[in-house]
Protein backbone atom coordinates (compact mmCIF):
# COMPACT_ATOMS: atom_id res chain seq x y z
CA UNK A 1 7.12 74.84 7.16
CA UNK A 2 3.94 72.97 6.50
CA UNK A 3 1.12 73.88 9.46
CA UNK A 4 -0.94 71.60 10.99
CA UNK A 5 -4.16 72.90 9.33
CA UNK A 6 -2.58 72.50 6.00
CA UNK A 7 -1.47 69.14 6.29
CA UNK A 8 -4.55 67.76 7.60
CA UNK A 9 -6.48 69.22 5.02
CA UNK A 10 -4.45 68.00 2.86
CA UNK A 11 -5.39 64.40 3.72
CA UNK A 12 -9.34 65.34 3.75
CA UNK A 13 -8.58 66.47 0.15
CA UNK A 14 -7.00 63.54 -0.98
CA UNK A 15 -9.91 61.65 0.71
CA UNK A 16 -12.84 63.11 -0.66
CA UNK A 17 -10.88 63.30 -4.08
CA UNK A 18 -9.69 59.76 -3.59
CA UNK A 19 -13.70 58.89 -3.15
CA UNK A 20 -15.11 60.87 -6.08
CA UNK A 21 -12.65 59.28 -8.28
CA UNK A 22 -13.64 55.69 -6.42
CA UNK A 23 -17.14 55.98 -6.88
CA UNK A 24 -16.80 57.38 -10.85
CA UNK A 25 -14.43 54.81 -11.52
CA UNK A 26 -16.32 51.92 -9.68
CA UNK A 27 -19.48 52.67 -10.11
CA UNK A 28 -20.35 49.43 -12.30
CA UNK A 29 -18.94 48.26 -8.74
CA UNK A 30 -21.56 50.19 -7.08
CA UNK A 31 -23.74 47.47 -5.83
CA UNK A 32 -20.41 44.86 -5.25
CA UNK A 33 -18.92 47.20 -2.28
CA UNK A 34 -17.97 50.00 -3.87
CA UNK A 35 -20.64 52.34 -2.70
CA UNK A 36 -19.38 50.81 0.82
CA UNK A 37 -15.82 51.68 0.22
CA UNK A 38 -16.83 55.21 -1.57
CA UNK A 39 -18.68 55.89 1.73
CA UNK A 40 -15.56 54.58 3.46
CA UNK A 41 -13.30 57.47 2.12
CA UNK A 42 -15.20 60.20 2.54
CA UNK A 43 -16.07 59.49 6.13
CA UNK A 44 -11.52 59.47 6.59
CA UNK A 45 -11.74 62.65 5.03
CA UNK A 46 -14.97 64.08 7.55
CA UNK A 47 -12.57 62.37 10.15
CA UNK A 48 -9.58 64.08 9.53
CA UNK A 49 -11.09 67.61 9.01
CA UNK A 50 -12.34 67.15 12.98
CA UNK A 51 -8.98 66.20 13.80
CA UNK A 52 -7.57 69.37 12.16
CA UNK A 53 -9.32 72.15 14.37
CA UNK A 54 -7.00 71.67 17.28
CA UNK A 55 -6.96 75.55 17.94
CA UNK A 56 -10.62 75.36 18.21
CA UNK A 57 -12.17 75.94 21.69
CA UNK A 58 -14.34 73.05 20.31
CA UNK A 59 -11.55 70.90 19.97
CA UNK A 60 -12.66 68.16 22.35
CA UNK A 61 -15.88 67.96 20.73
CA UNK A 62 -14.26 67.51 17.34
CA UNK A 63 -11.91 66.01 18.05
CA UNK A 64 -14.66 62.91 19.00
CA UNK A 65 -16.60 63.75 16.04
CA UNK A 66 -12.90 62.57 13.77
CA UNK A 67 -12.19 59.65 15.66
CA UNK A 68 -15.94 58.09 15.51
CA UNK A 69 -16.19 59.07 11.41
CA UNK A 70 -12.52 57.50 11.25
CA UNK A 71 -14.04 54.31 13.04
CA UNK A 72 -16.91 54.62 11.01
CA UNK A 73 -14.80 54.53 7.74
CA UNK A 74 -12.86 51.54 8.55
CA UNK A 75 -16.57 49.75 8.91
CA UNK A 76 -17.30 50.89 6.09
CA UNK A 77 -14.40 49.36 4.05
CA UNK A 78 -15.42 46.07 5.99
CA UNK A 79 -18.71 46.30 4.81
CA UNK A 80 -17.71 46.72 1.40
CA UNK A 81 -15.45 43.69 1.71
CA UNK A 82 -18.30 41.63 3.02
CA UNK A 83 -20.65 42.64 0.04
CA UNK A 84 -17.90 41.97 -2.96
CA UNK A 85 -16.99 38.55 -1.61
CA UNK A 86 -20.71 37.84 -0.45
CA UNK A 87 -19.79 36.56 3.19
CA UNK A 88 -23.28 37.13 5.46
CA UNK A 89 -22.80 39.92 8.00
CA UNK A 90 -24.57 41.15 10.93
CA UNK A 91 -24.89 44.64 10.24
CA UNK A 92 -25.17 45.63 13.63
CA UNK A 93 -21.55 44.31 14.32
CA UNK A 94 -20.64 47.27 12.30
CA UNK A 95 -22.21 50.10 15.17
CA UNK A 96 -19.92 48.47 17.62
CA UNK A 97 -16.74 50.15 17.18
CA UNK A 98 -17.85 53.95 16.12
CA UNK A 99 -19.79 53.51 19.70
CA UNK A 100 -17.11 52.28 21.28
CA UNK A 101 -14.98 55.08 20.16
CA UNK A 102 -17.76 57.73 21.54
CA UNK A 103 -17.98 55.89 24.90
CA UNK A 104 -14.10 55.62 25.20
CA UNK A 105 -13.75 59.39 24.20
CA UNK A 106 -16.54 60.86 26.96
CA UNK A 107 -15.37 58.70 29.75
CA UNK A 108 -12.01 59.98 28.96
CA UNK A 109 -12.59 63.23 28.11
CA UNK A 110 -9.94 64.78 30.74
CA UNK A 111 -6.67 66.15 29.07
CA UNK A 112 -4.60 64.73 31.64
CA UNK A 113 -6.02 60.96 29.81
CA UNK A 114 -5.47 61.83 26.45
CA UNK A 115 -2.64 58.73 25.94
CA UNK A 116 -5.37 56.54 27.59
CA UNK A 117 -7.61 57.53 25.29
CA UNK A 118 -5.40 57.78 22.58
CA UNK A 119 -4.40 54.15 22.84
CA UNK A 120 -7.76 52.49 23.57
CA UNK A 121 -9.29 53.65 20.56
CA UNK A 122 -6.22 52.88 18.44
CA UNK A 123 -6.66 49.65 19.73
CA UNK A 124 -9.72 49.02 18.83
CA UNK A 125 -9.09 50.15 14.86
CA UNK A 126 -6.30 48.04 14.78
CA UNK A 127 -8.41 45.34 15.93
CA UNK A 128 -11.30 46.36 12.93
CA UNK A 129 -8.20 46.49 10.82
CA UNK A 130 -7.34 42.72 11.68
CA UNK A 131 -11.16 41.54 10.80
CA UNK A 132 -10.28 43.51 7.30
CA UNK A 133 -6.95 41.12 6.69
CA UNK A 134 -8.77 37.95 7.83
CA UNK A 135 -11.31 38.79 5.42
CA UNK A 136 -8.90 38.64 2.85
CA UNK A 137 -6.77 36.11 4.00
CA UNK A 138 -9.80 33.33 4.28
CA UNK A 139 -9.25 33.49 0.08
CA UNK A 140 -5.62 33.21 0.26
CA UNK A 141 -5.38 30.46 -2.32
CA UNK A 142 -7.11 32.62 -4.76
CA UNK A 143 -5.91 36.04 -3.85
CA UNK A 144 -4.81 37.87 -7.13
CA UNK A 145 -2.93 41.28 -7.40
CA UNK A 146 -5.86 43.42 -6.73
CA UNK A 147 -6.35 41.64 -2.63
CA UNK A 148 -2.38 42.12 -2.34
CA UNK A 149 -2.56 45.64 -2.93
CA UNK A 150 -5.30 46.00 -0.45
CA UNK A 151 -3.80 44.22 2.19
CA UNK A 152 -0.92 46.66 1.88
CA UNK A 153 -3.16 49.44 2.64
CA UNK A 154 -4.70 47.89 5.67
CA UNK A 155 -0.90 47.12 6.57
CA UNK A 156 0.07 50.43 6.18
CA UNK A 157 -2.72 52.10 7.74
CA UNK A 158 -1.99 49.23 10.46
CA UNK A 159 1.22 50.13 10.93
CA UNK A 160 0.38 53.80 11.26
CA UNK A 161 -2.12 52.86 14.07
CA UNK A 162 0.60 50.59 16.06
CA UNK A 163 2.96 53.13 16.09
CA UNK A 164 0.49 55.76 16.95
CA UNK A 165 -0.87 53.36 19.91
CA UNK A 166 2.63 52.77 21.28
CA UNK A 167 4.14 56.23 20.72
CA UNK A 168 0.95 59.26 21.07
CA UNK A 169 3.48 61.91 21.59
CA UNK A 170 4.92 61.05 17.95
CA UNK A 171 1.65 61.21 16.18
CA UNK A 172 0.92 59.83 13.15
CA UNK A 173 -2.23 62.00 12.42
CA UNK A 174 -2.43 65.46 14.39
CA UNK A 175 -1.16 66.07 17.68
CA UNK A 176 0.09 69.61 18.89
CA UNK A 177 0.26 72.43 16.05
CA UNK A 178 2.62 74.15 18.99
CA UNK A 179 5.19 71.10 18.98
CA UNK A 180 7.92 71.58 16.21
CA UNK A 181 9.53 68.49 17.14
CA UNK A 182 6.36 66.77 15.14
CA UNK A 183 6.61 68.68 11.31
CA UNK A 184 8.16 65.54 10.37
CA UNK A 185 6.18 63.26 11.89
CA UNK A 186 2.99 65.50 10.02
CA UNK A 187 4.69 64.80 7.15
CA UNK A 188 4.91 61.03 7.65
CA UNK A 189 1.43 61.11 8.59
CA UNK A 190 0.20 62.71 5.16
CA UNK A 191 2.39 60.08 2.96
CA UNK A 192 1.41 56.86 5.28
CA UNK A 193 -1.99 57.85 5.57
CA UNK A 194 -2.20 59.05 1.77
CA UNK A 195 -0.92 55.74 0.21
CA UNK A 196 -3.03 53.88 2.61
CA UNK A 197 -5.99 55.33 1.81
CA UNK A 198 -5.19 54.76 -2.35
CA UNK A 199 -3.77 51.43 -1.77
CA UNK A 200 -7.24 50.48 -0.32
CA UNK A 201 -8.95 52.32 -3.15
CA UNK A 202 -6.70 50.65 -6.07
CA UNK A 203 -7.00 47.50 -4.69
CA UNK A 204 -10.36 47.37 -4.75
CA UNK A 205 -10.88 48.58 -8.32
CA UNK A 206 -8.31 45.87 -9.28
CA UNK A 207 -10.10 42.87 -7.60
CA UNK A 208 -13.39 44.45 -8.84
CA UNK A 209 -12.25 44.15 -12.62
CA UNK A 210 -10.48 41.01 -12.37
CA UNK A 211 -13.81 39.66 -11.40
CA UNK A 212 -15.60 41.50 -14.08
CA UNK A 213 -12.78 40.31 -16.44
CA UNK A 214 -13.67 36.23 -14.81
CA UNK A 215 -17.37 36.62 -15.59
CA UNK A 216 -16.49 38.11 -19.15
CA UNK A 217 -14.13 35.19 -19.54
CA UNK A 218 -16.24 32.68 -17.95
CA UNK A 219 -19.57 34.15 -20.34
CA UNK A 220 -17.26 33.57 -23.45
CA UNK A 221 -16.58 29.53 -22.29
CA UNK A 222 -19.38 28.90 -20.64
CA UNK A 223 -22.91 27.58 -21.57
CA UNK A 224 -25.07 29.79 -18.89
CA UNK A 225 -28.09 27.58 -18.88
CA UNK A 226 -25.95 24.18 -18.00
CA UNK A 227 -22.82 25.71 -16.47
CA UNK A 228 -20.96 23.42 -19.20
CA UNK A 229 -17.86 24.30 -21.32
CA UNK A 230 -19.69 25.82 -24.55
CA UNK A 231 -18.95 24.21 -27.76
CA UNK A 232 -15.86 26.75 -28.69
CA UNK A 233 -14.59 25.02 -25.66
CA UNK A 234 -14.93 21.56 -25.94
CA UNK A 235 -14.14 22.03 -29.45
CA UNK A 236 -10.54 23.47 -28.41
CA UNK A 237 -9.83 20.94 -25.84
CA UNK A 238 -10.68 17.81 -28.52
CA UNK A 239 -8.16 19.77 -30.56
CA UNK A 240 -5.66 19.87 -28.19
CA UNK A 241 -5.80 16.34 -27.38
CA UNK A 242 -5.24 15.35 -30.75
CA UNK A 243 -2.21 17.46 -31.46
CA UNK A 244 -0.36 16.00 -28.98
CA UNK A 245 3.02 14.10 -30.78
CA UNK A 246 2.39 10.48 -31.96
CA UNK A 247 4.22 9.48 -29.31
CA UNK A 248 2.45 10.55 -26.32
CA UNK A 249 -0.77 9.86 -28.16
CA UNK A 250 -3.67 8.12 -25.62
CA UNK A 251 -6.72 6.41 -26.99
CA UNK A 252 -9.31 9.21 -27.20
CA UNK A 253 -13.37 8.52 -27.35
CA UNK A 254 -16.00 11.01 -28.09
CA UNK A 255 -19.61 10.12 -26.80
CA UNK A 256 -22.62 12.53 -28.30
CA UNK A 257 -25.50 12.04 -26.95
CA UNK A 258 -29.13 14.47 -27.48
CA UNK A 259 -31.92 14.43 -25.08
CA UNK A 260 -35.02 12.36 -26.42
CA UNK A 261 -38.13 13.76 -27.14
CA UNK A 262 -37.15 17.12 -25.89
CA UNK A 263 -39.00 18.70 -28.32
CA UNK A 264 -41.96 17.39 -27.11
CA UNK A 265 -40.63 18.22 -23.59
CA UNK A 266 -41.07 22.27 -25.03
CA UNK A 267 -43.90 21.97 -26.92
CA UNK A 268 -46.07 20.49 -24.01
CA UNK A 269 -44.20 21.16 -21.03
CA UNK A 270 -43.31 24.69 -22.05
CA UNK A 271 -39.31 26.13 -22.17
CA UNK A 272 -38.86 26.81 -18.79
CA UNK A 273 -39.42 23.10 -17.96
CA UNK A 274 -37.38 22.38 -21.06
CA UNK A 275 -34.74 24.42 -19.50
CA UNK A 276 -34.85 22.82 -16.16
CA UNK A 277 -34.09 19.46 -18.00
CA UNK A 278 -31.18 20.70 -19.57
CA UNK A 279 -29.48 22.29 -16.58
CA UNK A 280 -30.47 18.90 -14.97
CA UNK A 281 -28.28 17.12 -17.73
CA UNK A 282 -25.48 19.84 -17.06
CA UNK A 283 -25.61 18.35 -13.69
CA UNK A 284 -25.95 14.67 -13.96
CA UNK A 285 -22.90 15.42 -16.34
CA UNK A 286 -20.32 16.99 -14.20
CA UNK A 287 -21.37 14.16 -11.24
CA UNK A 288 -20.77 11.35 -13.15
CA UNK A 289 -17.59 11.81 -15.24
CA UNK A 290 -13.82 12.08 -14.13
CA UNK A 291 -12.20 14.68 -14.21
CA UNK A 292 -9.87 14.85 -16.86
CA UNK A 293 -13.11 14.22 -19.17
CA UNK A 294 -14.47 17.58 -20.76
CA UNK A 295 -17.72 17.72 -21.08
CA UNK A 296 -20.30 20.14 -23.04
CA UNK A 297 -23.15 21.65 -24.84
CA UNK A 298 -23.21 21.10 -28.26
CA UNK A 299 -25.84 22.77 -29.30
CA UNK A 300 -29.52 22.90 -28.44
CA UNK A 301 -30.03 19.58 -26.55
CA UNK A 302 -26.69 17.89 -28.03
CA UNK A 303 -24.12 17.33 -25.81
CA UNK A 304 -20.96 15.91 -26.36
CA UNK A 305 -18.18 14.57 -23.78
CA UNK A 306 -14.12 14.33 -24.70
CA UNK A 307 -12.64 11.34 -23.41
CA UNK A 308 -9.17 10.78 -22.82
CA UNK A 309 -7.39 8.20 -22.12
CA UNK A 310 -10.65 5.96 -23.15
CA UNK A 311 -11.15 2.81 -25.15
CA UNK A 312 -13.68 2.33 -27.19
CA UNK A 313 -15.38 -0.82 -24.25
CA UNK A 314 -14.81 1.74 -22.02
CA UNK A 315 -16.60 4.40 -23.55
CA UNK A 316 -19.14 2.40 -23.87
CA UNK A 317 -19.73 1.25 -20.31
CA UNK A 318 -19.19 5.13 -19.33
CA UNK A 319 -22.64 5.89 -21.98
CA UNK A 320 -24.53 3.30 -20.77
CA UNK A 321 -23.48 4.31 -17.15
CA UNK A 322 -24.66 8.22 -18.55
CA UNK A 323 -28.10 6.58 -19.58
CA UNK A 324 -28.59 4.85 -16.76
CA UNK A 325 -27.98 8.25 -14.84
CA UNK A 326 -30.10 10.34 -17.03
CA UNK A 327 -32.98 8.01 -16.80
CA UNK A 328 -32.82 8.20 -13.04
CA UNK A 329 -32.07 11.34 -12.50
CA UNK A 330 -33.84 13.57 -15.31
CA UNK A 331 -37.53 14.25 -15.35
CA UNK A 332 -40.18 16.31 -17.14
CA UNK A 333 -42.52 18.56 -15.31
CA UNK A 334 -45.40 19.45 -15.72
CA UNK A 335 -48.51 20.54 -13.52
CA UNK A 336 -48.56 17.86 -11.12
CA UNK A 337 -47.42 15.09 -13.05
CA UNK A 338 -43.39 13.80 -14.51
CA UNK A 339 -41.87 11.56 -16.00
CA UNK A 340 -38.16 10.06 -16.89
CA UNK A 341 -36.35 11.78 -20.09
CA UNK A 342 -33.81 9.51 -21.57
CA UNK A 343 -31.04 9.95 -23.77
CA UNK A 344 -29.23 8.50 -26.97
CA UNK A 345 -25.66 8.21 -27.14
CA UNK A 346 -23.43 7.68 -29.88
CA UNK A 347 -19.57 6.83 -29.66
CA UNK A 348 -16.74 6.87 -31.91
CA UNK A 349 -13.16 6.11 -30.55
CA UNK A 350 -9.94 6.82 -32.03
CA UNK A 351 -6.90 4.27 -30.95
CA UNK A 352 -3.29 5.28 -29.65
CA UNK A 353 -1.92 4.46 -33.15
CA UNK A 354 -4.28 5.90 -35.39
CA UNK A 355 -3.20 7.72 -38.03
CA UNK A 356 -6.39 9.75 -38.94
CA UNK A 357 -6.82 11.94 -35.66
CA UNK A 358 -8.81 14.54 -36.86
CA UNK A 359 -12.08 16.10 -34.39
CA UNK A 360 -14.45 16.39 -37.69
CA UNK A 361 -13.33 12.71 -38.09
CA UNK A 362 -14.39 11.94 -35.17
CA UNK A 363 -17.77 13.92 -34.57
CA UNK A 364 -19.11 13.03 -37.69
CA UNK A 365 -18.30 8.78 -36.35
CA UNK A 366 -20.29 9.66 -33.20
CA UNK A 367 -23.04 11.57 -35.16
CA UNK A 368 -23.54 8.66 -37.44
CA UNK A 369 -23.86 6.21 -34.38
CA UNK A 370 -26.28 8.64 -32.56
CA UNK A 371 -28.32 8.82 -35.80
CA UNK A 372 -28.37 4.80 -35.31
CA UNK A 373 -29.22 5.24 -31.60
CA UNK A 374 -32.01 7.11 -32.52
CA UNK A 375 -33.30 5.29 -34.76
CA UNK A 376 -33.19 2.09 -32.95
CA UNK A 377 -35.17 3.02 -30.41
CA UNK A 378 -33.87 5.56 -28.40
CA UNK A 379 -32.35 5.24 -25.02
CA UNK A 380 -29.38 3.70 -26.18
CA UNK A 381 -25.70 3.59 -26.67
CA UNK A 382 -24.21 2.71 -30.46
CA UNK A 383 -20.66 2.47 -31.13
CA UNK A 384 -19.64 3.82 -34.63
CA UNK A 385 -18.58 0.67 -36.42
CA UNK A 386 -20.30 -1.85 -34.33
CA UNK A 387 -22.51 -4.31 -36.25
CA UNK A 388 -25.48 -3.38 -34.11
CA UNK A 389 -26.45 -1.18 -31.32
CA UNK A 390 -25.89 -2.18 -27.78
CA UNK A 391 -29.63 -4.17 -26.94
CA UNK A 392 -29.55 -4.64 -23.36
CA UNK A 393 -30.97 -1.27 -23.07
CA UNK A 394 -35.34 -1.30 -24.14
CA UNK A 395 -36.40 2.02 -24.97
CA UNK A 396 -39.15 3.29 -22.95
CA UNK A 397 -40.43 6.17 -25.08
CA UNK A 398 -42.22 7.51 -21.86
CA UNK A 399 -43.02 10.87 -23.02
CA UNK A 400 -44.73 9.76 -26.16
CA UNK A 401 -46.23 6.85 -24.65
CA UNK A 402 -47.76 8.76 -21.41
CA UNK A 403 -49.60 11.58 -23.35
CA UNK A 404 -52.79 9.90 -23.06
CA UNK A 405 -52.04 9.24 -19.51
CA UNK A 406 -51.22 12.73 -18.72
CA UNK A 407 -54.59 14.23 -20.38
CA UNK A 408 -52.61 17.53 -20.55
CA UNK A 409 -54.96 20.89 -20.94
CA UNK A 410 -55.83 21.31 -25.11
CA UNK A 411 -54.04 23.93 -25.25
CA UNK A 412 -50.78 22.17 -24.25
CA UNK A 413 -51.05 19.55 -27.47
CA UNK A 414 -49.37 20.28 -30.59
CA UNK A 415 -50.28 18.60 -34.17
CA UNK A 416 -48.58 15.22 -34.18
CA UNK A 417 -45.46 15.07 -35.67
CA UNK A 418 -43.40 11.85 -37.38
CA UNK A 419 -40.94 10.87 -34.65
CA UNK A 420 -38.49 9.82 -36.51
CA UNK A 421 -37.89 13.20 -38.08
CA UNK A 422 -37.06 13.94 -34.60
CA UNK A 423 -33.65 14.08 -33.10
């Protein structure tokens, strides 16, 4: 028959084990919680080896010493939940409960109070527990396997507690090496508190790569400077619009549109101010169009939007609405002065009934009205097709116009260069 030493070291194996293999394992984690949670495990294990000196004549002492690193441990987990999810906490909040448990243990330090005792501190870790599960429960519509499996372990080691609380003569952790009534209930105690303990630490790892797995995903689709859908992307969903059956087909517009003068915007302004106009765009962008409309970087300051469900009329109110926008919104920096950046747009629509729906199709239509755009001015929409570009819209050519204005530093002017070579 197992002893109680054995069993209880048993579980401070496990937990130290359980943490070296955590913190290995996690430790691209390390700075996301899991140095938290590592922590977190080892102090269950420093808990548990206190609890397992019951023959001790320092037993009381110890005894304290397990139950304060076993409160310590679950604030530790709680910490580490609070750094991988990035929800602000008071660290000083997590000092409450290990004091608590010391207080609670020396002002009921007489044998005859040991149930007292026994149950107020339970309490309070199943209270700790509960701010672990609302943690996780706050993100219930987006809880994936990895939160489910922790929340099992904080219902298990939950459980464990309740049951302790309500019955301390049937301990779940160590009790009375002299009682044989409770080998069984040792051995329930190793199992709960063993899968606890690696539910916790599973869990964890799992939600830890699914978001490594996101941001890997999210890297591959994404444009990081704009926080658009990269070309790959937009490409893919223009694709899957058109090969839709002829019979569910929708009229489908494509708007391209490039940032004007942005060259000069780099060469005068510099790249990070360059930059700051583009994630500007990114942003103007995803304000102003609906949201079955994909929008996204094309390349260098190209950006094109997929329209479904569009006519060509109202593709073209939705560009000059994007110009309007972009003239408003978007501005050049530099020193103390700005200015307005503008864009061009060009726009090709394909009908319901078409019978060439192909994306190169219709990219190269809006390039060649873009082209147009450009070189009718700039800061204009043109509709592939159209006898003319739309004229209602003057181009302002601000950035070319105001570098005399600006009197920029020498060493901030660049050889002049044609404009209309310029995109």
């Amino acid at each position: 028959m197992l002893d109680l030493t054995t069993v209880s070291m048993m579980i401070v194996l496990s937990s130290v084990t359980l943490a070296a293999l955590t913190g290995f394992c996690g430790r691209k984690f390390w700075n996301d919680g899991g140095s938290q949670l590592t922590l977190g495990l080892v102090l269950f294990g420093v808990g548990f080896s206190g609890l397992s000196f019951m023959n001790s004549p320092l037993r009381p002492l110890l005894s304290g010493i397990g139950y304060v690193a076993f409160a310590s441990g679950i604030c530790a987990s709680i910490a580490s939940l609070h750094r991988f999810y990035r929800i602000p906490l008071t660290t000083a909040w997590l000092y409450v409960l290990p004091v608590c448990t010391a207080v609670v243990y020396v002002l009921l330090l007489d044998p005859a109070q040991v149930v007292a005792r026994t149950r107020t501190v339970c309490g309070m870790l199943i209270l700790h527990n509960l701010w672990m599960a609302q943690v996780l429960l706050r993100r219930y519509h987006h809880l994936g396997r990895g939160e489910w499996v922790f929340m099992a372990g904080v219902a298990l080691l939950t459980s464990a507690l309740v049951l302790r609380m309500l019955s301390p003569q049937l301990s779940l952790t160590v009790l009375s090496p002299s009682s044989t009534r409770s080998s069984s209930s040792l051995l329930l105690s190793y199992a709960v508190l063993f899968i606890a303990l690696h539910l916790k630490a599973i869990g964890f790892l799992m939600m830890a790569q699914a978001r490594a797995d996101q941001q890997l995903l999210r890297f591959a689709n994404e444009d990081s400077l704009t926080g658009l859908p990269n070309r790959r992307t937009v490409m893919q969903a223009l694709q899957q619009t058109l090969d839709q059956p002829p019979r569910k087909r929708q009229p489908l517009a494509v708007l391209l549109m490039d940032l004007d003068h942005f060259k000069r915007v780099n060469d005068q302004c510099g790249h990070p101010a360059g930059d700051q106009v583009l994630a500007g765009m990114g942003l103007m962008l995803r304000e102003q169009l609906r949201p079955h409309s994909v929008a996204g970087r094309y390349g260098g300051e190209e950006f094109v939007v997929v329209c479904p469900d569009t006519t060509a009329e109202q593709a073209v109110q939705l560009a000059n609405r994007l110009c309007e926008a972009a003239r408003n919104q978007l501005r050049a920096h530099h020193a103390k002065c700005s200015w307005p950046v503008t864009i061009s747009v060009g726009v090709s629509a394909l009908a319901a009934d078409s019978a060439d729906a192909r994306s190169t199709v219709l990219l190269h239509q809006a390039d060649q009205a873009l082209y147009q755009a450009k070189h009718a001015g700039r800061d204009r929409v043109c509709l592939f097709g159209a006898p003319a570009c739309d004229e209602a819209v003057n181009s302002l050519d601000l950035l070319g116009q105001g570098l005399g204005v600006l009197h920029f530093p020498e060493r901030f002017v660049r050889p002049h260069r044609d404009d209309a070579a310029e995109r």
